[in-house]
Protein backbone atom coordinates (compact mmCIF):
# COMPACT_ATOMS: atom_id res chain seq x y z
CA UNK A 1 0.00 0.00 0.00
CA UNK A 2 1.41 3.10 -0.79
CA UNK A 3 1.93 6.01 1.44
CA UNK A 4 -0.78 8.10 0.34
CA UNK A 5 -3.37 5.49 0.46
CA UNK A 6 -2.13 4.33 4.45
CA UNK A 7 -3.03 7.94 5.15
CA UNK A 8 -6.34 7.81 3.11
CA UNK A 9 -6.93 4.41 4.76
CA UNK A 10 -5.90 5.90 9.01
CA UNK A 11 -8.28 8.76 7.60
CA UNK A 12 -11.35 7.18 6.69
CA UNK A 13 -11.61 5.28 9.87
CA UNK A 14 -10.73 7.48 12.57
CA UNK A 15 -13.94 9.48 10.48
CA UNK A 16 -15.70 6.21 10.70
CA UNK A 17 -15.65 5.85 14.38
CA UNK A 18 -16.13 9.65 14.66
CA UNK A 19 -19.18 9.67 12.35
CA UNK A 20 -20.60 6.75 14.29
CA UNK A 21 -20.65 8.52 17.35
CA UNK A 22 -23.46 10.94 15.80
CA UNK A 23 -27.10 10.33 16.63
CA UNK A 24 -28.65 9.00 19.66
CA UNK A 25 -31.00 6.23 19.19
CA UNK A 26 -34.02 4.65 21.34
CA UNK A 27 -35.70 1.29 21.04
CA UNK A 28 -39.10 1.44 23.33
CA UNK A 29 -38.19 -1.42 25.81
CA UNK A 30 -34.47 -1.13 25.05
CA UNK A 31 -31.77 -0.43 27.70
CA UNK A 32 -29.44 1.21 27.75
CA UNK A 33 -26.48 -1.37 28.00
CA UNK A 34 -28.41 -2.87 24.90
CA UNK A 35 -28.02 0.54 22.50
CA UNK A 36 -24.76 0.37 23.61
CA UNK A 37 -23.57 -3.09 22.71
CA UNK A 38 -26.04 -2.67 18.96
CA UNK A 39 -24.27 0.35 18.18
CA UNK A 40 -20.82 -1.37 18.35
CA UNK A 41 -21.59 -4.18 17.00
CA UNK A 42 -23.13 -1.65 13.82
CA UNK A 43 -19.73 0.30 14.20
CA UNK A 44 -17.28 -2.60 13.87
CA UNK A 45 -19.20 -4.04 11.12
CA UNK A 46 -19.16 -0.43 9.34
CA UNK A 47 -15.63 -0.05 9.95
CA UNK A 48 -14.74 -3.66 8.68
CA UNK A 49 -16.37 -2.76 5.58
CA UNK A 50 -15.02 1.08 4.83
CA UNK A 51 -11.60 -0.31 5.75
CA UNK A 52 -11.93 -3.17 2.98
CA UNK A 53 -13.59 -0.41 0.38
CA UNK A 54 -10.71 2.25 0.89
CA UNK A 55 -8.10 -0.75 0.88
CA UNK A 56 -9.75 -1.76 -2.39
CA UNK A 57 -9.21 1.94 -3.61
CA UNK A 58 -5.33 2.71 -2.40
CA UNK A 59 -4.38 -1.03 -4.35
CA UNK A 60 -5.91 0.53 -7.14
CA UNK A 61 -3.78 3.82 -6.71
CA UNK A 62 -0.58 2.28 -6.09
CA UNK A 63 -1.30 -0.14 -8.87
CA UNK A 64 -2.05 2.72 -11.42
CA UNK A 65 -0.42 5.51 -10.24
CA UNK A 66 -2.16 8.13 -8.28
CA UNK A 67 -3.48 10.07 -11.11
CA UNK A 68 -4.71 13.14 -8.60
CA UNK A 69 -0.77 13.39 -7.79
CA UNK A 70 0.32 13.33 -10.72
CA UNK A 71 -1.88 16.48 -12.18
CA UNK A 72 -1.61 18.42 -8.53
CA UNK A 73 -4.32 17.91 -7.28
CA UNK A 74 -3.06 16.70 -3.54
CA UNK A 75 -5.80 17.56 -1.06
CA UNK A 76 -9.27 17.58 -2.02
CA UNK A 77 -9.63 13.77 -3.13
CA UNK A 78 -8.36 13.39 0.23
CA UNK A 79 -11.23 15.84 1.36
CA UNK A 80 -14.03 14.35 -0.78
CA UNK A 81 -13.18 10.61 0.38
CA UNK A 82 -13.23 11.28 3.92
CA UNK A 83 -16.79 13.29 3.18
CA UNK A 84 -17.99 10.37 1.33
CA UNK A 85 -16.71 7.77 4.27
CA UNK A 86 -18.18 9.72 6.89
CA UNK A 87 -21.67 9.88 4.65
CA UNK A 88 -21.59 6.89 3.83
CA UNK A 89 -20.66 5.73 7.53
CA UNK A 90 -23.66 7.59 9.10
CA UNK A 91 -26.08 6.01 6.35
CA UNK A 92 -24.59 2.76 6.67
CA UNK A 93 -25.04 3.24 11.14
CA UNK A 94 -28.77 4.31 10.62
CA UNK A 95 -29.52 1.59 8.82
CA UNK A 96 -28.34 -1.14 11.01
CA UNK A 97 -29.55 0.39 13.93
CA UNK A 98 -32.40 0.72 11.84
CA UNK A 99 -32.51 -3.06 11.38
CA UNK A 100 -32.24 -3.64 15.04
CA UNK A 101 -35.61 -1.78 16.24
CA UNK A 102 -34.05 1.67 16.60
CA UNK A 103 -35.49 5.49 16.14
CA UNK A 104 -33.29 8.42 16.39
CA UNK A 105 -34.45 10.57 18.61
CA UNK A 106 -36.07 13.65 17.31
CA UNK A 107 -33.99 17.03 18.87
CA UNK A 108 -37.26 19.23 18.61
CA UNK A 109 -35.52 21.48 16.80
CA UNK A 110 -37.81 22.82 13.37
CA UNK A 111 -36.78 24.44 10.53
């Protein structure tokens, strides 16, 4: 892996674990020891998989060159991956908890 994708790859997960931190969610007749243990079971499988996707992606950029590099353009992929990660991460976290019976909780806050 090359050097640029080890610091795309330590990137995209510390915004993983930060993204997944987000929302709080409820289950009616859920503890809380039980939201706790679903939500890191949803964040280890969510991390698993954005660690194998942006592993998948710096192979690709060591095996082809890093094209963004190459014509100057040195921070913003950078940018836009971790914005798509943590998207992707908080999508990815709603839906599982989601899966498991949870709401998040409304703020009360209208606009």
């Amino acid at each position: 892996m090359s050097a640029a994708g080890a610091r795309y790859l330590a990137l995209a997960l510390g915004l993983v674990l930060a993204a997944c931190s987000g929302p709080d969610y409820s289950r009616e007749g859920g503890t809380d020891d039980q939201r706790r243990r679903d939500e890191a079971l949803c964040r280890d499988q969510i991390k698993d998989l954005v660690a194998k996707e942006r592993g998948i992606v710096a192979d690709r950029e060591a095996t082809l060159g890093a094209t963004d590099q190459r014509l100057g353009r040195t921070q913003l992929p950078g940018q836009m991956a971790a914005t798509d990660d943590r998207n992707r991460s908080n999508r990815l976290m709603n839906s599982c908890m989601s899966q498991r019976g949870y709401a998040t909780k409304k703020s009360g806050i209208t606009f």
